[in-house]
Protein backbone atom coordinates (compact mmCIF):
# COMPACT_ATOMS: atom_id res chain seq x y z
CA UNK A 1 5.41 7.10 10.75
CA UNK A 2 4.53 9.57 13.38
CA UNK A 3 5.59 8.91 17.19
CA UNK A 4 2.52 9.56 17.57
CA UNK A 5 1.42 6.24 16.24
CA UNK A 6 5.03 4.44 17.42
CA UNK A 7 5.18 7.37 18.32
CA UNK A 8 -5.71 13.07 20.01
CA UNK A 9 -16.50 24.55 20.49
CA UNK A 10 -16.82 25.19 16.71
CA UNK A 11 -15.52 28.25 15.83
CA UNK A 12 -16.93 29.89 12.88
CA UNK A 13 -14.46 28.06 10.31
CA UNK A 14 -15.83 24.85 10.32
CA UNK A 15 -13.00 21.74 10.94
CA UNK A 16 -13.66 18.60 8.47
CA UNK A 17 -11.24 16.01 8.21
CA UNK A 18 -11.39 12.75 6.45
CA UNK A 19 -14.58 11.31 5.42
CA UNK A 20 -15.20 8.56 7.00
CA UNK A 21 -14.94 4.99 6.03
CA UNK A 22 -17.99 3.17 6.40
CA UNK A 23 -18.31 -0.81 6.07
CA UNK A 24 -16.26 -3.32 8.02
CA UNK A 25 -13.33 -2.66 9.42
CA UNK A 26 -9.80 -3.35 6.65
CA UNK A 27 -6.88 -1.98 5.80
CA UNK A 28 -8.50 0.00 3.00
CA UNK A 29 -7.68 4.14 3.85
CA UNK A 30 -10.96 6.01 3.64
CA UNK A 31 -11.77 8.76 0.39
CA UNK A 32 -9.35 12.25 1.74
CA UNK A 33 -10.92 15.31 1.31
CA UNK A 34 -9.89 17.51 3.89
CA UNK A 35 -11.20 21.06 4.68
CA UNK A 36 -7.75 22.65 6.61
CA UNK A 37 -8.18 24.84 9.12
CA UNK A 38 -7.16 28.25 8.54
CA UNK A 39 -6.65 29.13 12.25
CA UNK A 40 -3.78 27.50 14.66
CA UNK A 41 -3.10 27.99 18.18
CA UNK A 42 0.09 29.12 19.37
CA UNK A 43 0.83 25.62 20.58
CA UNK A 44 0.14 22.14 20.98
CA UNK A 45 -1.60 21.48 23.86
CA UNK A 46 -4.23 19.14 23.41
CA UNK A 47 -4.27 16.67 26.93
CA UNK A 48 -3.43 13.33 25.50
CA UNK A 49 -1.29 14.67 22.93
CA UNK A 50 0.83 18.03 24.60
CA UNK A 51 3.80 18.66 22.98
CA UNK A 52 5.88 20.97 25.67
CA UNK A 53 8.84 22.60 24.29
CA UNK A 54 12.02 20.54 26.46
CA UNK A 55 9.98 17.18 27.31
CA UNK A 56 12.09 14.49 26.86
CA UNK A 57 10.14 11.03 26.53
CA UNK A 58 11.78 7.91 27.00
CA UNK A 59 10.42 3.93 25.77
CA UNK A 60 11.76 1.13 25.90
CA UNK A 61 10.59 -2.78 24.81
CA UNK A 62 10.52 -3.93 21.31
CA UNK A 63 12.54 -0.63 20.99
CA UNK A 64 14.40 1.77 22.68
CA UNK A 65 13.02 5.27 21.64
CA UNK A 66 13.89 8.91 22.97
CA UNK A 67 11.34 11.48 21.96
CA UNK A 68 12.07 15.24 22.57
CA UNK A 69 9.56 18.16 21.79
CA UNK A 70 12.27 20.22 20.56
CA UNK A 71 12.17 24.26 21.18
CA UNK A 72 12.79 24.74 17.73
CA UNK A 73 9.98 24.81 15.03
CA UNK A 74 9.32 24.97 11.36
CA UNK A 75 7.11 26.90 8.90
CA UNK A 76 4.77 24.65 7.02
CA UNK A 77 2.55 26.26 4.41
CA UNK A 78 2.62 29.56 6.60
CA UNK A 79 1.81 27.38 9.68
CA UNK A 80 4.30 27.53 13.07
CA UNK A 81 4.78 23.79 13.98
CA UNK A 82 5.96 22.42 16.68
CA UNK A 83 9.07 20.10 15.59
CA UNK A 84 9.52 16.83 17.29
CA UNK A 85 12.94 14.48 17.05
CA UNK A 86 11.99 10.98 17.54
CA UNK A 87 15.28 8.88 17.45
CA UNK A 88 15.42 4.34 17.77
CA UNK A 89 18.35 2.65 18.66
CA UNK A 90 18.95 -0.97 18.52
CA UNK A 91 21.66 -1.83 21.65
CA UNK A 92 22.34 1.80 21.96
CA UNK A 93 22.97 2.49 17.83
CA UNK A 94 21.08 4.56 15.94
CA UNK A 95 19.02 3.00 13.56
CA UNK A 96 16.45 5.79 12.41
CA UNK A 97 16.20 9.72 13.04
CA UNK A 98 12.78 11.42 12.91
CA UNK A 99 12.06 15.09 12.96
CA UNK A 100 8.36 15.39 12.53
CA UNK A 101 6.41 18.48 12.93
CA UNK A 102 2.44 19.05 14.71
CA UNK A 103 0.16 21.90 15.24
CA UNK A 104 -2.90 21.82 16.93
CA UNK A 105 -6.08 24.15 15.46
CA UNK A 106 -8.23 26.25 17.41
CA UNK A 107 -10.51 23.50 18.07
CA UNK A 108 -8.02 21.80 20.00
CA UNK A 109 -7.39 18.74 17.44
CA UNK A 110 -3.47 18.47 16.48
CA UNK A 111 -2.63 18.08 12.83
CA UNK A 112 0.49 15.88 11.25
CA UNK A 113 2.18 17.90 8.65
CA UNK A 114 5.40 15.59 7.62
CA UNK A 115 8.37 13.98 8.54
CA UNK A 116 12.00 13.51 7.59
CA UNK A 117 13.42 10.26 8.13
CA UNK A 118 16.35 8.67 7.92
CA UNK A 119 17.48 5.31 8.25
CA UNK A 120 20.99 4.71 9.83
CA UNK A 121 23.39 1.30 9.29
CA UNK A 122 26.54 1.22 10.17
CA UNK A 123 26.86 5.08 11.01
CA UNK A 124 25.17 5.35 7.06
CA UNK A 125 22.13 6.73 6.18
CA UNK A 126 20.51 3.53 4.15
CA UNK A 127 16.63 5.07 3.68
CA UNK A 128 14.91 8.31 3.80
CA UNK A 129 11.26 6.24 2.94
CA UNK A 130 8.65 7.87 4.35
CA UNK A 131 9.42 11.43 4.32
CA UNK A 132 6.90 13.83 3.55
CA UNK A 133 5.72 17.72 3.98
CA UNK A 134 2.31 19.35 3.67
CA UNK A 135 2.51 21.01 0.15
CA UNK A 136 5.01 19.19 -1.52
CA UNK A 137 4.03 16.73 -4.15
CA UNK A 138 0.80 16.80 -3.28
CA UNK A 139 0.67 15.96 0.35
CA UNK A 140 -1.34 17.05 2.96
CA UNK A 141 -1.90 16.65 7.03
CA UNK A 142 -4.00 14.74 8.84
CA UNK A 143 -5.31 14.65 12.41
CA UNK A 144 -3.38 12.46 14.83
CA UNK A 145 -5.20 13.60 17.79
CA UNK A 146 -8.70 14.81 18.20
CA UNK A 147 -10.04 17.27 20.74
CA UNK A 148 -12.35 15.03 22.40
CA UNK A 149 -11.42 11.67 20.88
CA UNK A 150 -14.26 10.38 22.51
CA UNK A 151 -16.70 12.15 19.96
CA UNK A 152 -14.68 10.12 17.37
CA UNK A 153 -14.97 6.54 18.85
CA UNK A 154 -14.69 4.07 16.06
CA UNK A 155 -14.28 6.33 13.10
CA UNK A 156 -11.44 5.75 10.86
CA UNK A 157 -9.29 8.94 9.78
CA UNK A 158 -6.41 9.57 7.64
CA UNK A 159 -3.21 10.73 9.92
CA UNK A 160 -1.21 11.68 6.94
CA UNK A 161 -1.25 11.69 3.06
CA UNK A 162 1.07 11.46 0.08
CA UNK A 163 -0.43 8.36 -2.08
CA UNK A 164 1.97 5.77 -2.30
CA UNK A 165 4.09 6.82 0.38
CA UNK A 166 2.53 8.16 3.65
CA UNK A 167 -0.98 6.60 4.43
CA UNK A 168 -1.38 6.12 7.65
CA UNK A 169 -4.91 5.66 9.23
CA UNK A 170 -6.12 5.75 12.81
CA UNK A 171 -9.52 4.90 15.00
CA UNK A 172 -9.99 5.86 18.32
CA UNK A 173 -11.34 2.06 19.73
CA UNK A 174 -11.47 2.52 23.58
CA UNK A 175 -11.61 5.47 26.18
CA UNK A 176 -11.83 5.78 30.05
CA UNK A 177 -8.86 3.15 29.95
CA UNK A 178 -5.96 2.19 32.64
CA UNK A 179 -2.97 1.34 32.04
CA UNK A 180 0.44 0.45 34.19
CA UNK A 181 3.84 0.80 32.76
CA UNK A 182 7.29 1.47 33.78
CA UNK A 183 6.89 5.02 34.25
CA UNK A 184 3.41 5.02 36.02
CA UNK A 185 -0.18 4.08 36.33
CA UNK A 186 -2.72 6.06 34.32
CA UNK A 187 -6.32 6.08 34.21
CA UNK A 188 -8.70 8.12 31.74
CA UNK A 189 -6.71 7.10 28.87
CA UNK A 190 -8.14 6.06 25.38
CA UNK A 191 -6.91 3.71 22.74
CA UNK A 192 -6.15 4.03 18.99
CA UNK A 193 -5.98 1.05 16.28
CA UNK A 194 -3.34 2.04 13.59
CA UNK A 195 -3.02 0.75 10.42
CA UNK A 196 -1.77 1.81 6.86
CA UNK A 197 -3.05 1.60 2.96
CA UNK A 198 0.67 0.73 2.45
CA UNK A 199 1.52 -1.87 5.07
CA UNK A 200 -1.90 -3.68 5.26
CA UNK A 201 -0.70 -6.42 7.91
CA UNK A 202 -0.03 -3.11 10.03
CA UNK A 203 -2.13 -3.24 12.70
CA UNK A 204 -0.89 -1.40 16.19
CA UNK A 205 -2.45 -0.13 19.13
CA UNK A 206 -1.38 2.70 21.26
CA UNK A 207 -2.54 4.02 24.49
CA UNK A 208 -2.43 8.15 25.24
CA UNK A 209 -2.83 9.07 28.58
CA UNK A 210 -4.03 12.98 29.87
CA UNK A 211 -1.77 15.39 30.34
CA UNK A 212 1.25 12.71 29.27
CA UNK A 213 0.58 11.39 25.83
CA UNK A 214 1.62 8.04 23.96
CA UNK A 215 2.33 5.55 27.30
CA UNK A 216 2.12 2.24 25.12
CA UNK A 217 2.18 0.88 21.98
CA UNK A 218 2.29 -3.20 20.96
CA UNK A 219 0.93 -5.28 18.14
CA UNK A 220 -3.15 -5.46 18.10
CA UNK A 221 -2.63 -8.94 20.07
CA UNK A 222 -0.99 -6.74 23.12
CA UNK A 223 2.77 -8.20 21.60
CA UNK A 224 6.28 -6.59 20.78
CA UNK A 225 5.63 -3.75 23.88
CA UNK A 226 6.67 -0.86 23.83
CA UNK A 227 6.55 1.09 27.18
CA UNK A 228 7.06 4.81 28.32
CA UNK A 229 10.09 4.09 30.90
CA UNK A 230 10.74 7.94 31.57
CA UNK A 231 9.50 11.82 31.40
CA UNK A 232 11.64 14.47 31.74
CA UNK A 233 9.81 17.71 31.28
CA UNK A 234 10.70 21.17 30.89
């Protein structure tokens, strides 16, 4: 699972991501049939999701999470992405190490294309489930931020694919939100509703704030917090 979901003009190639589910509202993933761009910018900086090179976010709650947009990036099916380690510790040991790895199109909407996870007990790796990389096996990326998520309000989209083992879905439910945690007050945010085709009692929301990112995530009954406490950026 993405930290993004703990954890957002046309040009002439034409951005489609997953057709949309229509119907009530379950856990069921809708059809994926993606159309992948074929032109990237340089960097990710969508406003509720911006990935800057040296930012160091820090959360703390349910968990105790360090994210840091690392300087360092990865080639993914000839696409430069932006690599992102997103480490949990559980009373200051390490319990699972992320590297996951973003890039944003020229529209302006950021892409997930995989993660490598591990799993730590006792100083041991115990799990690398989840793990995934566009073009391996047969998976491919998914939007976990849209350019104007507001366009998007209450349509369901895949965030990642590989059947069986990454199927995480999001829907942008709320915009023009505030929100107070440790680190700050924020207004203009928008809320997401996460859930997964795997996991189908999964059901999180998270709030992204502009020119910040992920501030808050909790259970869909506002539960099991999980706060932005600190931002170091570069």
């Amino acid at each position: 699972m993405s930290p993004a979901s703990l954890a957002l003009p046309r040009p002439l190639v034409v951005l489609l991501a997953a057709p949309i589910f229509l119907g009530c509202d379950n856990s069921t993933a809708p059809q994926y049939d993606p159309v992948i761009p074929t032109q990237w910018a340089a960097a990710v900086t969508n406003d509720f999701l911006p990935w800057a090179p040296g930012t160091v976010y820090t959360y703390g709650g349910a968990e105790d999470i360090t994210v840091e947009v690392l300087v360092s990036t990865r080639t993914i099916m000839g696409v430069t992405a932006t690599e992102v380690r997103d480490q949990v510790f559980e009373g200051g040991v390490l319990v699972e190490d992320t590297y996951d790895w973003y890039a944003q199109d020229i529209d302006g909407n950021v892409w997930y294309l995989g993660e490598d996870t591990k799993e730590y007990e006792n100083g041991q790796v115990t799990s690398t489930e989840g793990s995934w990389e566009w073009g391996n096996q047969g998976a491919l990326p998914g939007i976990v931020m849209w350019a104007d998520p507001s366009a998007h309000l209450n349509e369901r989209y895949r965030q990642e694919y590989l059947r069986g083992v990454a199927e995480d879905v999001g829907k942008v439910i709320a915009t023009g939100v505030s929100v107070t945690v440790p680190f700050g007050t924020y207004t203009g945010c928008i809320r997401t509703l996460d859930t997964s085709a795997l996991e189908l009692t999964l059901r999180e929301h998270k709030t992204y704030c502009p020119g910040v990112g992920l501030v808050l995530e909790t259970e869909e009954d506002g539960s099991a917090p999980v706060e932005l406490t600190n931002l170091d950026g570069p």
